[in-house]
Protein backbone atom coordinates (compact mmCIF):
# COMPACT_ATOMS: atom_id res chain seq x y z
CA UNK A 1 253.42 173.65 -88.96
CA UNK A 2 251.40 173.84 -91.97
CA UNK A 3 249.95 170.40 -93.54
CA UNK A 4 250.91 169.73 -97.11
CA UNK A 5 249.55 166.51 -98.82
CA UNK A 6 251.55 165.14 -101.69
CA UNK A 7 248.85 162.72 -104.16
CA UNK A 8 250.54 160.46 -106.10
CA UNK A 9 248.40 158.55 -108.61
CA UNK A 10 248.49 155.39 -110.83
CA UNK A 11 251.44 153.79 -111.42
CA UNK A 12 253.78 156.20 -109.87
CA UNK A 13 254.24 153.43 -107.35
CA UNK A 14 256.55 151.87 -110.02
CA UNK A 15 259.13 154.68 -109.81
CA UNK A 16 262.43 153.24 -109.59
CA UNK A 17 261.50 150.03 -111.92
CA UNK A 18 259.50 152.04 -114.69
CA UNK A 19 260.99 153.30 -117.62
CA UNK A 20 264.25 154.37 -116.65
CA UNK A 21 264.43 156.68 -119.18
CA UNK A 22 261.55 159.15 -118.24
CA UNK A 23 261.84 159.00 -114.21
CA UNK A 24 265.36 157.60 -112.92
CA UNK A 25 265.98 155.30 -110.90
CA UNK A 26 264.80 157.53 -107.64
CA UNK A 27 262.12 155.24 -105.71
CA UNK A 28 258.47 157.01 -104.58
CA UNK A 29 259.90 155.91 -100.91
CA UNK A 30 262.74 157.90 -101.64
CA UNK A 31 261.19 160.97 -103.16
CA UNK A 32 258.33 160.85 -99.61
CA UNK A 33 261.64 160.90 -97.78
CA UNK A 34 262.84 163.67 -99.72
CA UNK A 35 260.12 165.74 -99.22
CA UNK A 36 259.36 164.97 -95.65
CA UNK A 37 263.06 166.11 -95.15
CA UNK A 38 262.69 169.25 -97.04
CA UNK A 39 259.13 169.91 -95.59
CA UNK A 40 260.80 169.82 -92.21
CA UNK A 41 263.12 172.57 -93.35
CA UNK A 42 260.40 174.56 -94.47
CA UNK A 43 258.61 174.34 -91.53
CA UNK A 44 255.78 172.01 -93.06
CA UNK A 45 254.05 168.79 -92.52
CA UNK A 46 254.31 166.22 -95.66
CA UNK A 47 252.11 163.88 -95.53
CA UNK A 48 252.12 161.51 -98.58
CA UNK A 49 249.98 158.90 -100.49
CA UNK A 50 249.20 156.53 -103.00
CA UNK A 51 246.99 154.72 -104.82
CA UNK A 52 246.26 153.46 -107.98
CA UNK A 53 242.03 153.56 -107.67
CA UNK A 54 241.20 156.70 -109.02
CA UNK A 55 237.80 156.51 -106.27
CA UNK A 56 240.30 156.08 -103.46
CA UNK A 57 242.38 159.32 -104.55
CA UNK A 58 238.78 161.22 -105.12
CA UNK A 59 238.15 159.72 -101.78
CA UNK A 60 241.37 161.02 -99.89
CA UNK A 61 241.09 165.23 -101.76
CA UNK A 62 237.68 164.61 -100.41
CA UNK A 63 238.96 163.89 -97.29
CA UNK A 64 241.45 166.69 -97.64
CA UNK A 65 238.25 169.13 -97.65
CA UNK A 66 238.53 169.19 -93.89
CA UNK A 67 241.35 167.59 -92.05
CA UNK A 68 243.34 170.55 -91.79
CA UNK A 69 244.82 170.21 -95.68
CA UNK A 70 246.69 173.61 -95.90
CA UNK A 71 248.00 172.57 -99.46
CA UNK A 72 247.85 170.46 -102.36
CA UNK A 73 250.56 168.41 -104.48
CA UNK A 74 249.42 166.11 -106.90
CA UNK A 75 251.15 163.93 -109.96
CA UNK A 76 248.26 162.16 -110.96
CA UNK A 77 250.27 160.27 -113.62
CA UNK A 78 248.11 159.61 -116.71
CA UNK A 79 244.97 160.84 -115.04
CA UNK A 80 246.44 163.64 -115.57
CA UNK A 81 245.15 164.03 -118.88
CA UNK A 82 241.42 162.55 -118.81
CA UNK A 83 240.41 162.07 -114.95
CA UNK A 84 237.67 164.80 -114.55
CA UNK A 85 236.35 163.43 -111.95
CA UNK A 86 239.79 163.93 -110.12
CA UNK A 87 239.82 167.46 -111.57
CA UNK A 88 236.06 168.09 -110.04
CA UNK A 89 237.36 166.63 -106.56
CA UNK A 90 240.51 169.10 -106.91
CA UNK A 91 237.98 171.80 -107.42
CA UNK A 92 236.08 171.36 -104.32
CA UNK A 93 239.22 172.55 -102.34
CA UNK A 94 240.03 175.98 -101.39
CA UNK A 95 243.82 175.64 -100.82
CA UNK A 96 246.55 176.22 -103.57
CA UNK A 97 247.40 173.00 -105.34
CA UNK A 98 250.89 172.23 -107.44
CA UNK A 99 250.93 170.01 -110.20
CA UNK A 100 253.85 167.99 -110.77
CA UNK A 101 255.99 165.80 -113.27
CA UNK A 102 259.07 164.05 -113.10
CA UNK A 103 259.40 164.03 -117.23
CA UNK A 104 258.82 166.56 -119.50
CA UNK A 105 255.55 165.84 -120.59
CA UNK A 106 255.20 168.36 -122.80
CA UNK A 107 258.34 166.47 -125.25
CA UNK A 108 256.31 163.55 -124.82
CA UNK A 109 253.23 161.80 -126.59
CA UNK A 110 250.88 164.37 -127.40
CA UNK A 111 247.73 163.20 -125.28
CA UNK A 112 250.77 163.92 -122.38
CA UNK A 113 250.42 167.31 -123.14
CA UNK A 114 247.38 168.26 -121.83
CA UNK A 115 246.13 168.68 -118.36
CA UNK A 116 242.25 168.14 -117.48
CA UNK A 117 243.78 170.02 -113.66
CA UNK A 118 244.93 173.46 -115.79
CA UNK A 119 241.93 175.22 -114.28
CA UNK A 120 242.18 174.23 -110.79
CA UNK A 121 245.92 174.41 -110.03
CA UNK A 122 248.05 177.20 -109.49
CA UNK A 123 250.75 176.08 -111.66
CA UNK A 124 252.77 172.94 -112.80
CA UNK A 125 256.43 172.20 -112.97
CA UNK A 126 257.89 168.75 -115.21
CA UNK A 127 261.02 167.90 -116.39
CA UNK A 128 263.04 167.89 -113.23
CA UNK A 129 263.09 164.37 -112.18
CA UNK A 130 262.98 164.41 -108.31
CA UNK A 131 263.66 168.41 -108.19
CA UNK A 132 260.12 168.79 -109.84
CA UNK A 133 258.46 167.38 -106.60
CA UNK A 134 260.91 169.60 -104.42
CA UNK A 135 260.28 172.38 -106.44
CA UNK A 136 257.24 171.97 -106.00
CA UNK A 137 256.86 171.68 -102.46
CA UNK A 138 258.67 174.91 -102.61
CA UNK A 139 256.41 176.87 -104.26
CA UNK A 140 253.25 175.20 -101.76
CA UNK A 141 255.09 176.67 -99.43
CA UNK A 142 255.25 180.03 -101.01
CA UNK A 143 251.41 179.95 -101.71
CA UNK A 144 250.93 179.37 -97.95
CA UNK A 145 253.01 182.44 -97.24
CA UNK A 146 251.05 184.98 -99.86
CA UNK A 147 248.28 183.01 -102.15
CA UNK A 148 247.62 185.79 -104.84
């Protein structure tokens, strides 16, 4: 089984109690679950985490670098759009990493639109609520079967 580690990043705990509106009412538990379950069926090992210390999330793609990482998922939240130094510890990886969103952040407030990860991610998909993560997951899984 190939290793897949889904980053979550500030906030994004909150899922299920924040803003209703944007993200649902879908939990982060339930969204690990989800992909876990769907990682299984796709012959892949999810492993997820959290945290809302932008040095522990440096810390853990760090970490990433050599413990068998095969792939990258990350929704970063708002670090999204100014955490360099989480785009310079994406950088440091050589595996494909998938940027996700579970709103539209492109309909959003315009610092939302911009991603500081654009250059060191193979693509990003928003707008689909819970599918955006299991899209995403999908298409890790694709990379791992022919990166170019």
């Amino acid at each position: 089984m190939k290793k897949v580690l889904v980053l979550n990043g500030i906030n994004l705990n909150m899922f299920g109690k924040r803003d209703p509106a944007h993200y649902g009412a879908v939990t982060l538990a339930q969204i690990d679950d989800s992909l876990r379950d769907l990682g299984l069926e796709l012959d892949l090992a999810v492993e997820c985490f959290q945290t809302n210390h932008e040095g522990e999330m440096a810390q853990r793609i760090h970490e990433a670098h050599g413990d068998g990482t095969e792939a990258v998922m990350i929704n970063a939240g708002a670090w999204t759009h100014y955490s360099y130094g989480i785009a310079d510890a994406l950088a440091i990886l050589e595996v494909p990493i998938v940027e996700v969103h579970m709103s539209n952040v492109h309909a959003r407030e315009t610092f939302r639109h911009h991603s500081v990860f654009s250059s060191v991610v193979k693509g990003q998909i928003c707008g689909f609520g819970i599918n955006s993560y299991l899209l995403g997951l999908r298409a890790a899984a694709d990379l791992l079967q022919d990166p170019d």
